[in-house]
Protein backbone atom coordinates (compact mmCIF):
# COMPACT_ATOMS: atom_id res chain seq x y z
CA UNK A 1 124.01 59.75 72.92
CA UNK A 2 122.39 62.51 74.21
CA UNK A 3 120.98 65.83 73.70
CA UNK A 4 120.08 68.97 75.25
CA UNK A 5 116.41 68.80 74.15
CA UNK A 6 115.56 72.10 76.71
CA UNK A 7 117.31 74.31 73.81
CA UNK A 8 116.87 72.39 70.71
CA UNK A 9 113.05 71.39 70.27
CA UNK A 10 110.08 73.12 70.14
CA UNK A 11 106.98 71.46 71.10
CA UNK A 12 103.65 72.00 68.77
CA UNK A 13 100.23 70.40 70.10
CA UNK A 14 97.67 70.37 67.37
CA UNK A 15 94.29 71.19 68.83
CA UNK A 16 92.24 69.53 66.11
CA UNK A 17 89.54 70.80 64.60
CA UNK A 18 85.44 70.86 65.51
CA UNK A 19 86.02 67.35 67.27
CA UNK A 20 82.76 66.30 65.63
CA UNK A 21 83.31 62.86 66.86
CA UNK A 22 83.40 63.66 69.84
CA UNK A 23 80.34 65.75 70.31
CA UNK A 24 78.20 66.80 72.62
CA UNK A 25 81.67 67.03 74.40
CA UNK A 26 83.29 69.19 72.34
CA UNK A 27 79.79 71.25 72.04
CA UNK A 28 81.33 74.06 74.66
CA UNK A 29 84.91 73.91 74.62
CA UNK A 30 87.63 72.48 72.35
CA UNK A 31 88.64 68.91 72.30
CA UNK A 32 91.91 69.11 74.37
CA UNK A 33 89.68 70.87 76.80
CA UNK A 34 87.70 67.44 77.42
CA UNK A 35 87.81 66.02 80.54
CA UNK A 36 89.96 62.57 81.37
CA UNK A 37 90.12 60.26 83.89
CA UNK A 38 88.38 62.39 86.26
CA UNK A 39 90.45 65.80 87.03
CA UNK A 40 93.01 66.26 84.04
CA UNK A 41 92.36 67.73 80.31
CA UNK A 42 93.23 65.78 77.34
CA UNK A 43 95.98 68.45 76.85
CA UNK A 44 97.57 67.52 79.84
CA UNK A 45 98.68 64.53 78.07
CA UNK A 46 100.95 65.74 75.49
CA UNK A 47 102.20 68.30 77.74
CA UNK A 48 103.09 66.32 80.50
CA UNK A 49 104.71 63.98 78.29
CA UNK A 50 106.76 67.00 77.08
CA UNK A 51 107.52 68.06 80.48
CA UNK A 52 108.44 64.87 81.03
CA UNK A 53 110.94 64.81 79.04
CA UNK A 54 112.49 67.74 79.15
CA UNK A 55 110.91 69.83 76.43
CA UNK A 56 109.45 72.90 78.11
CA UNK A 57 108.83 75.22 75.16
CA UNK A 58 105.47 74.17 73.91
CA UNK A 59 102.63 75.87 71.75
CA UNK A 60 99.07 74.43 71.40
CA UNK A 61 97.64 75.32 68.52
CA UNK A 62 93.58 75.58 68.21
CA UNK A 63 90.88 77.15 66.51
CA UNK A 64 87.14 75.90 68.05
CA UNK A 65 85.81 76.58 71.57
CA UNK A 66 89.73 77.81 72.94
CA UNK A 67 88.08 79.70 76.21
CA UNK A 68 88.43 76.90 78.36
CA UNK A 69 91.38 75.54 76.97
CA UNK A 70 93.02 79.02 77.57
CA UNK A 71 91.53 79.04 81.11
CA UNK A 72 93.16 75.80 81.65
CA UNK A 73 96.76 76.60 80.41
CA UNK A 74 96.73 79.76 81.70
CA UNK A 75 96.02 78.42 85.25
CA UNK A 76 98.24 75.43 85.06
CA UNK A 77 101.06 75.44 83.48
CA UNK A 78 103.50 78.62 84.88
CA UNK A 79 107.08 78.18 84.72
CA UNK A 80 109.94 79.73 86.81
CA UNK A 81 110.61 83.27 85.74
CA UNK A 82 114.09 82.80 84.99
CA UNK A 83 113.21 79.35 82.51
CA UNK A 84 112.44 80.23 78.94
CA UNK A 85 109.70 77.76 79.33
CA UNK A 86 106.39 78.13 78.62
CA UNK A 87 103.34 76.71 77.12
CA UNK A 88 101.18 79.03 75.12
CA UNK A 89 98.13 78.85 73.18
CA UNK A 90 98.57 80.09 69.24
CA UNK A 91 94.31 80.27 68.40
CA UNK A 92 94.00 80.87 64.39
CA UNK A 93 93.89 84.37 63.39
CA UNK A 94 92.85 85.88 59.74
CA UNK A 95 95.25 88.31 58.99
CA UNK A 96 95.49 90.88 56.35
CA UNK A 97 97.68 88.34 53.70
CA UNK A 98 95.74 85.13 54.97
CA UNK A 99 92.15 85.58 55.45
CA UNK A 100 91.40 81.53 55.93
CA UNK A 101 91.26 79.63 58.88
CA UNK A 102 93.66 76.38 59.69
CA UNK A 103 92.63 73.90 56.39
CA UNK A 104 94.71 71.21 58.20
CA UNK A 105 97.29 69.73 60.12
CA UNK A 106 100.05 71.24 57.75
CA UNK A 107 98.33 74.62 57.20
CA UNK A 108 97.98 75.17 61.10
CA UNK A 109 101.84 74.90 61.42
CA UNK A 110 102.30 77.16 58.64
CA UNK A 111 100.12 79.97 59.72
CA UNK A 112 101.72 79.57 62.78
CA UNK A 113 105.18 79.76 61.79
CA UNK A 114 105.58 83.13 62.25
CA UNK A 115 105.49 82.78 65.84
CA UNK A 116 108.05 80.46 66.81
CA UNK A 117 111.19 82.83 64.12
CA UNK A 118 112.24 84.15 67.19
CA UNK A 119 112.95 80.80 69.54
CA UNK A 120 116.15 79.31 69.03
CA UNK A 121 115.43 75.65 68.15
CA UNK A 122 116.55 72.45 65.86
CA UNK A 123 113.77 70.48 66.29
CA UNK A 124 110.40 70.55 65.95
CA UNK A 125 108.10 67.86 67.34
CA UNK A 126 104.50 67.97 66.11
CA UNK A 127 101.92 66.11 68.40
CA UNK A 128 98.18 65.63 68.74
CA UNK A 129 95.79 66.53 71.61
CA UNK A 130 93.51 63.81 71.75
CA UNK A 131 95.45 60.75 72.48
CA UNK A 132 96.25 58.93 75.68
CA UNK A 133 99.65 57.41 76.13
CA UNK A 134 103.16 57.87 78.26
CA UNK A 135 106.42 58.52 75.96
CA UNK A 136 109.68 59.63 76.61
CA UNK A 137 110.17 62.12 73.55
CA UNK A 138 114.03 61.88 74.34
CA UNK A 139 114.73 58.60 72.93
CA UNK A 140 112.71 59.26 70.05
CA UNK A 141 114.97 62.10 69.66
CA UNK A 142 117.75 60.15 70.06
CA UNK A 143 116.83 58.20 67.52
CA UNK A 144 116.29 60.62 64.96
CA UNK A 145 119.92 62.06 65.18
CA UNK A 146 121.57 58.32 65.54
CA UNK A 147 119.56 57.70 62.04
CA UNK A 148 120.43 61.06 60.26
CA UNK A 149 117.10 61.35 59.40
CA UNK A 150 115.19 64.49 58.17
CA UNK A 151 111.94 63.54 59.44
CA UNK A 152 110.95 60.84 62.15
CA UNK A 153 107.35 59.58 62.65
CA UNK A 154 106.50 57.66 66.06
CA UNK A 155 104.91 54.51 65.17
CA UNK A 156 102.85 51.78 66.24
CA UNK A 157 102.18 48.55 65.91
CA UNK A 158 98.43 47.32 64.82
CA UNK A 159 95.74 44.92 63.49
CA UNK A 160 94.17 44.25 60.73
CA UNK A 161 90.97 45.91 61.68
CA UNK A 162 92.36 48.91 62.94
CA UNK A 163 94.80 49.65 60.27
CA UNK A 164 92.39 50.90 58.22
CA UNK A 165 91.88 53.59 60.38
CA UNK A 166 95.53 54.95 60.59
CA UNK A 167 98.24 56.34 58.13
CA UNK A 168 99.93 52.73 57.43
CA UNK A 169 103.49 52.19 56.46
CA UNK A 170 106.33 50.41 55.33
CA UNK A 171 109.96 50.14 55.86
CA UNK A 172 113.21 48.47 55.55
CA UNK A 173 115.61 46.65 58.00
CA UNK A 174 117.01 49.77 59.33
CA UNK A 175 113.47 51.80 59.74
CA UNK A 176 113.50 53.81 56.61
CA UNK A 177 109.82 54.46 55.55
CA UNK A 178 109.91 53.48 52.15
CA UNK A 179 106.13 53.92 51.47
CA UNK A 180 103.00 55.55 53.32
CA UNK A 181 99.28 55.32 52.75
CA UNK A 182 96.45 56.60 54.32
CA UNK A 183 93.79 54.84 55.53
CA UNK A 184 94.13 52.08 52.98
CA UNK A 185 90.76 50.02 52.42
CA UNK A 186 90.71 46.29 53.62
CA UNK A 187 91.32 44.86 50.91
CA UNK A 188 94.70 47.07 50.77
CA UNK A 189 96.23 45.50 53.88
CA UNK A 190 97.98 42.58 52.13
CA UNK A 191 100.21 44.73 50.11
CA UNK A 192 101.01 46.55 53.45
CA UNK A 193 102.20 43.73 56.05
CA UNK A 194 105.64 44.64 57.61
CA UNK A 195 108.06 43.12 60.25
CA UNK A 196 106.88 44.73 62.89
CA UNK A 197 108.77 42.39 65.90
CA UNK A 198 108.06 39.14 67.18
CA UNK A 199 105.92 40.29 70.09
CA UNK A 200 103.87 42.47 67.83
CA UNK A 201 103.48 38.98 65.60
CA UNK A 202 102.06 36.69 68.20
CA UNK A 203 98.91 39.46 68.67
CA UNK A 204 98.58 39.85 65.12
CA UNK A 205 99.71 43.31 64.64
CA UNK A 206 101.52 43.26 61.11
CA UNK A 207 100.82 46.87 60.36
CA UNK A 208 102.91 50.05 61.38
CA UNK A 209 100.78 53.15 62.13
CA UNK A 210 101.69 56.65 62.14
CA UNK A 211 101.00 57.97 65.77
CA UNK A 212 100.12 61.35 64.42
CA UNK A 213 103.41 62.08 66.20
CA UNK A 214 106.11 64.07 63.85
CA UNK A 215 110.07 64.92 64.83
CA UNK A 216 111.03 67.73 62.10
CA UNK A 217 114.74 68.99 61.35
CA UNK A 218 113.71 72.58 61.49
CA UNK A 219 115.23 73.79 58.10
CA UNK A 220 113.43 71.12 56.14
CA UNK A 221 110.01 72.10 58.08
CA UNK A 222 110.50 75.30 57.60
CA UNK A 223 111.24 74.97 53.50
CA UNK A 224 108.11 72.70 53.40
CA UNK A 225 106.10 74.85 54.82
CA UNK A 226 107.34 78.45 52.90
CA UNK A 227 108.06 76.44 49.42
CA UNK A 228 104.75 73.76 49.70
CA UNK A 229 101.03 74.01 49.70
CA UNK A 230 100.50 71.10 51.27
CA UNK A 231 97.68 71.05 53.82
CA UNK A 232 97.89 67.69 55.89
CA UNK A 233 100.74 65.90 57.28
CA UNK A 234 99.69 62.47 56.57
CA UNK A 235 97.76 62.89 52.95
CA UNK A 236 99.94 65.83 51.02
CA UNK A 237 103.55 65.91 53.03
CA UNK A 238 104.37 62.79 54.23
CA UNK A 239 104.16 60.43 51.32
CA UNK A 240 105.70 63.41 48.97
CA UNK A 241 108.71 62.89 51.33
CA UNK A 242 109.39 59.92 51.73
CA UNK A 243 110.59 59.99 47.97
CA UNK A 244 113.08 62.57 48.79
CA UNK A 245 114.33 62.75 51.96
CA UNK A 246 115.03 60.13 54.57
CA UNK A 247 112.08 59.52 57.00
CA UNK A 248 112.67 57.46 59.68
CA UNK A 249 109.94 54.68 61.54
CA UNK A 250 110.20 55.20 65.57
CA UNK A 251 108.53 51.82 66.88
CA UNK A 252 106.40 52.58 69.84
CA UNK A 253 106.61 49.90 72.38
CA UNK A 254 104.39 50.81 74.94
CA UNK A 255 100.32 51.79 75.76
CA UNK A 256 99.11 54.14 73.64
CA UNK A 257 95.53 54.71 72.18
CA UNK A 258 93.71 57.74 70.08
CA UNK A 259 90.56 59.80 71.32
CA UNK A 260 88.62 60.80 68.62
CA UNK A 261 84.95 59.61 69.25
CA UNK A 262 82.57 59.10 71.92
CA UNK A 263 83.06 55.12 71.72
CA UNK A 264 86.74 55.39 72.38
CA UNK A 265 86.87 58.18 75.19
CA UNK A 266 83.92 55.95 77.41
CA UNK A 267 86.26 52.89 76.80
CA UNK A 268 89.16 54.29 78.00
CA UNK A 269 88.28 56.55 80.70
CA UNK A 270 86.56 53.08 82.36
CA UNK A 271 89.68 50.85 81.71
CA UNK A 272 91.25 53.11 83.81
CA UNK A 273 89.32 51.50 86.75
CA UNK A 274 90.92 48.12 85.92
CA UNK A 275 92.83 46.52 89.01
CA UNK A 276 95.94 47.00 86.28
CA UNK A 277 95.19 49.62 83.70
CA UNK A 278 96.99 49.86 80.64
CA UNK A 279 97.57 53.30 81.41
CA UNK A 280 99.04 53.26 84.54
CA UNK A 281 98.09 57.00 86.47
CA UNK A 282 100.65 56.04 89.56
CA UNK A 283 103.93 55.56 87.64
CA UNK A 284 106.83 57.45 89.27
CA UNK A 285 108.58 59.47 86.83
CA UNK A 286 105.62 59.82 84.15
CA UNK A 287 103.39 62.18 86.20
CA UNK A 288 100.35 64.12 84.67
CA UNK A 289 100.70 67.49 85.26
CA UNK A 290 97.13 69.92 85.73
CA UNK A 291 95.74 72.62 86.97
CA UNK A 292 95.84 72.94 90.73
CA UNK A 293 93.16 73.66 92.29
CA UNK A 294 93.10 73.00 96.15
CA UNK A 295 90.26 70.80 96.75
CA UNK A 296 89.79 69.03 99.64
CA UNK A 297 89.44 64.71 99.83
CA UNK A 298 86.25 63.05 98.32
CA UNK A 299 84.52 62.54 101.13
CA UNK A 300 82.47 59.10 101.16
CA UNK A 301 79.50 58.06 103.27
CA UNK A 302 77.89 54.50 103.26
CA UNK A 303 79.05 53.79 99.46
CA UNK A 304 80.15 50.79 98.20
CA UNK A 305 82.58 51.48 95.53
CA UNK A 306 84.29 49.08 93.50
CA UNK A 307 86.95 49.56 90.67
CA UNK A 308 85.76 53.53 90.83
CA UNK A 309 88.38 56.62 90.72
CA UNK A 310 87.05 59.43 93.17
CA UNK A 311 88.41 62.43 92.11
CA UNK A 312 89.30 65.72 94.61
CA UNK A 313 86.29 67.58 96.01
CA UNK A 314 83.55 65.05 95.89
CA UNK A 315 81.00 64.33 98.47
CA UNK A 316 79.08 60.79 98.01
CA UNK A 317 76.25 59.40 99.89
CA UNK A 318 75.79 56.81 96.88
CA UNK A 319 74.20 53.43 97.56
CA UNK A 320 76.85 51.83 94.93
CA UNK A 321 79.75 52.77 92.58
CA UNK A 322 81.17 50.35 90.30
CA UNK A 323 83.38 50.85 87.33
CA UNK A 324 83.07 54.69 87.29
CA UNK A 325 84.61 57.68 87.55
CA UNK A 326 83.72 60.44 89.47
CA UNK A 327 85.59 63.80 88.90
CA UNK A 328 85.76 66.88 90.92
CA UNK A 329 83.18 68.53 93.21
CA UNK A 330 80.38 65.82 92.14
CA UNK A 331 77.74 65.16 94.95
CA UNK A 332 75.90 62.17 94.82
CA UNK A 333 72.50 61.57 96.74
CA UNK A 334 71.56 58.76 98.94
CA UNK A 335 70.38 55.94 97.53
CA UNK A 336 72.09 56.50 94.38
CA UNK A 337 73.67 54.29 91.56
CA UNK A 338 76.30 54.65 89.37
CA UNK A 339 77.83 51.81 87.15
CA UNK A 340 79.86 51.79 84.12
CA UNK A 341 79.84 55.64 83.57
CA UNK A 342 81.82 58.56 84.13
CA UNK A 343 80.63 61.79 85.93
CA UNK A 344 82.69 64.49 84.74
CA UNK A 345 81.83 66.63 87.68
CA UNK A 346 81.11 70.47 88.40
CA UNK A 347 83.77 73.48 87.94
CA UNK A 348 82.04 75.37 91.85
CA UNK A 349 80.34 74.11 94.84
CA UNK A 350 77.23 75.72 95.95
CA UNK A 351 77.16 76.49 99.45
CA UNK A 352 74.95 75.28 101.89
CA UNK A 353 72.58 78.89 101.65
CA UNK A 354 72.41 78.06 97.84
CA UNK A 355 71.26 74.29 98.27
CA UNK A 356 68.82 75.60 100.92
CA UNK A 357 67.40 78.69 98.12
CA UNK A 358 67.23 75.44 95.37
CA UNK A 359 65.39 73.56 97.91
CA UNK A 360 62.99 76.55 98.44
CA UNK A 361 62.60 77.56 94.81
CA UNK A 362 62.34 73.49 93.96
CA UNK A 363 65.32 73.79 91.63
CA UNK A 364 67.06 70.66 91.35
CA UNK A 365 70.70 71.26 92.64
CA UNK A 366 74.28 70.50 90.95
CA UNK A 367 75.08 67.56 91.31
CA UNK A 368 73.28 63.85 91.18
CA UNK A 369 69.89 63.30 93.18
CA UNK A 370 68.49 60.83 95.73
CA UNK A 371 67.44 57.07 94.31
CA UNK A 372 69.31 57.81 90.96
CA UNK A 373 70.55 54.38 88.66
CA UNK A 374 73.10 55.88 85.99
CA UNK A 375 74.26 53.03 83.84
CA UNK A 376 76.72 53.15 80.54
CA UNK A 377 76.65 57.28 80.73
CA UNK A 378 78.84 60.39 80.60
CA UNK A 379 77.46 63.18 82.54
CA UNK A 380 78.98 66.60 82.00
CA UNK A 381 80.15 68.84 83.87
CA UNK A 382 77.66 71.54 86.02
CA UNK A 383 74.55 69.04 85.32
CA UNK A 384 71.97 68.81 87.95
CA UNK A 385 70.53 65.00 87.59
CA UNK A 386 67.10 65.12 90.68
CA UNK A 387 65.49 62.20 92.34
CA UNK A 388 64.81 58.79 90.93
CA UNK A 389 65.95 59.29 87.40
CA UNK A 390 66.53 56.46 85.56
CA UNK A 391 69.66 57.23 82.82
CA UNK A 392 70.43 53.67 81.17
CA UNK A 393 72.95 53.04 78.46
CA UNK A 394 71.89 49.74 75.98
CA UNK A 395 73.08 48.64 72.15
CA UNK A 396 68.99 49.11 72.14
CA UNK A 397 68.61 52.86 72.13
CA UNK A 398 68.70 54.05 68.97
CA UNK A 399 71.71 57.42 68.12
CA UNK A 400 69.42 60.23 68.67
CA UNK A 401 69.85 63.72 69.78
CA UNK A 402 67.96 65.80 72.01
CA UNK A 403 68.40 69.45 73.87
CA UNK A 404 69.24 67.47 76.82
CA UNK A 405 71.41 64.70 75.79
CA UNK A 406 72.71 62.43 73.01
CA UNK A 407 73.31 58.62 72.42
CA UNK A 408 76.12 57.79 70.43
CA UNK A 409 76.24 53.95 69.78
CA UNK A 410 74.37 53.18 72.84
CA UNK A 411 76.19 55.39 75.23
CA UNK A 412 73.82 58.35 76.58
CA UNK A 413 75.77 61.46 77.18
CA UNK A 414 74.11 64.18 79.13
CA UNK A 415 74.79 67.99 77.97
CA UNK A 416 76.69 70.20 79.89
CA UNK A 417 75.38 72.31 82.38
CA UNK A 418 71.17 70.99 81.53
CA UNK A 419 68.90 70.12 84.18
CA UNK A 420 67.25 66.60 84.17
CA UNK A 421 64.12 66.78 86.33
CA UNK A 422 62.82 64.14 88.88
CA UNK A 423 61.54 60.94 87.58
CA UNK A 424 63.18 61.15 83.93
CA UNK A 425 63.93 58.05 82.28
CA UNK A 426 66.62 57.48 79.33
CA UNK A 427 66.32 53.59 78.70
């Protein structure tokens, strides 16, 4: 059974909120706007996964830092003029009968609501911005007419230690949630152990999570949202719900993983650089869609690079890369090291007159210097690293935060666009 998904759902990407987890990252721009895997925005996930599957009406609703996530949709995503396509950016507004920002994942739809009376939809599929994964939206679709359900939630299955983390459910034997808690403490689980499939079983994953990922019939969002006060999907409208109306589990098979602190992004950025990922970039059919920006190749010089991902634009004279990744327009000096980090890159060159002025005015240049080790590190973008600086990653540096950079659980992240002189060490 299928359906005609171009006309019948709209697409909403929550933004999030301050993305304090993820900070200094989110310091200067939003947290879809985050760099991943080198050249793409954490918003290019959802979207792409949209696009993907055939949903080309999309909104992305934020609230913190939207200038370069508006920069960023506004350069790459531009559909034929005579589609009804588009993705737009909905930023929270105070108007003159709602003077208070978004209070949550609920209350951001609402306020928005407004906007999407005039698109002609049936459906409307809520997703997050900070996750990493590759779904076909269709067959959860699918699913949610063949079930006659009112509401479907996307699903996964997970362990003990991590359910504790996630809205956890349970159903019966033909997926009906029957109950829904969130974040249940450890010594919760017990009570919440469900038949989750025999390959889930053999690694231990008894627990369904809620994906953050929401398929609404569009007359009961609309009621919740006009007749409710309910601020958050997960703690005030899901488990009210379930008691009501039928709300369906959608069990997530494949890769799929949540972005919400510094820990998590580092991890999966460099898993990307595995000889098989669990990601997998270089699937036909599941592309990534971003802003194009006509770069020319990396361009590599007397590097040894091993289990790296050079993105467009970059010119390396490194001595070594090894579980990295580089993204666009980074240079790298002679001499240099990189290992176990990821260089977000720079958003310009400078041209050869401009290196020359640095070199004359001894400013340290964008980019990474001569005789540089970089170990267990995020650089930003637009930093300018100089000669034999030593920035080392260890479980023995304390969290601490400085003007220049941060470590969050011994991961050193350097600030956007600061200078680190010559001879620095962060060890």
């Amino acid at each position: 059974m299928k359906t005609d998904v171009n006309k019948q759902v709209l697409s909403i990407i929550l933004g999030g909120g301050k993305g304090t987890r993820l900070y200094p990252l989110t310091e200067k721009r939003s947290k879809p706007a985050v760099p991943i895997a080198g050249k793409y925005r954490l918003v290019d996930i959802p979207i792409s996964n949209c696009i993907n599957s055939g949903i080309n009406q999309i909104f992305v609703l934020t609230q913190y830092n939207s200038a370069s996530l508006n920069r960023h949709i506004k350069n790459a995503y531009t559909f034929d003029r005579f589609s009804q396509g588009f993705v737009d950016i909905l930023a929270a507004e105070q108007t003159s009968s709602n003077p208070n920002w978004f209070q949550g994942t609920a209350d951001a739809v609402r306020q928005s609501f407004t906007h999407f009376q005039d698109i002609d939809f049936d459906y409307l599929l809520i997703l997050s911005g900070d996750q990493l994964y590759s779904m076909d939206f269709q067959e959860m679709i699918n699913h949610h007419i063949e079930a006659g359900a009112a509401l479907t939630i996307a699903t996964i299955p997970v362990v003990g230690k991590d359910a504790t983390g996630f809205g956890i459910m349970k159903t019966d034997e033909n997926q009906k949630i029957t109950a829904f808690i969130e974040k249940p403490s450890a010594d919760q689980l017990p009570e919440w152990i469900s038949e989750t499939g025999e390959a889930a079983r053999k690694e231990e994953k008894n627990y369904l999570a809620s994906m953050g990922i929401y398929l609404f019939d569009k007359e009961l969002i609309r009621d919740i949202l006009e007749n409710g006060t309910g601020l958050d999907f997960g703690k005030d409208i899901i488990p009210e719900l379930i008691k009501t109306e039928y709300v369906s589990s959608y069990q997530y098979a494949g890769y799929w993983t949540d972005i919400g602190t510094i820990s998590s992004f580092f991890e999966t950025n460099l898993e990307l650089c595995s000889d098989i990922p669990k990601f997998d970039l270089y699937s036909p059919g599941t592309s990534i869609y971003t802003r194009t920006r006509m770069l020319p190749p990396a361009k590599v010089m007397e590097t040894e690079v091993d289990k790296a991902l050079l993105s467009d634009g970059c010119i390396i004279h490194a001595k070594k890369i090894v579980r990295s990744l580089i993204g666009i327009r980074t240079r790298i000096g002679r001499g240099s090291e990189i290992e176990n980090s990821y260089i977000l890159g720079s958003d310009s060159y400078e041209s050869l007159e401009e290196i020359l002025e640095n070199q004359s005015q001894k400013t340290i240049p964008t980019g990474i210097g001569e005789n540089t080790l970089i170990k267990n590190a995020i650089i930003d973008k637009n930093v300018r690293i100089g000669n034999n600086v030593k920035i080392i990653g260890s479980s023995a540096l304390d969290n601490q935060e400085t003007p220049l950079y941060t470590v969050v659980d011994g991961i050193v992240v350097v600030k956007k666009g600061v200078t680190i002189p010559d001879n620095t060490v962060v060890a």
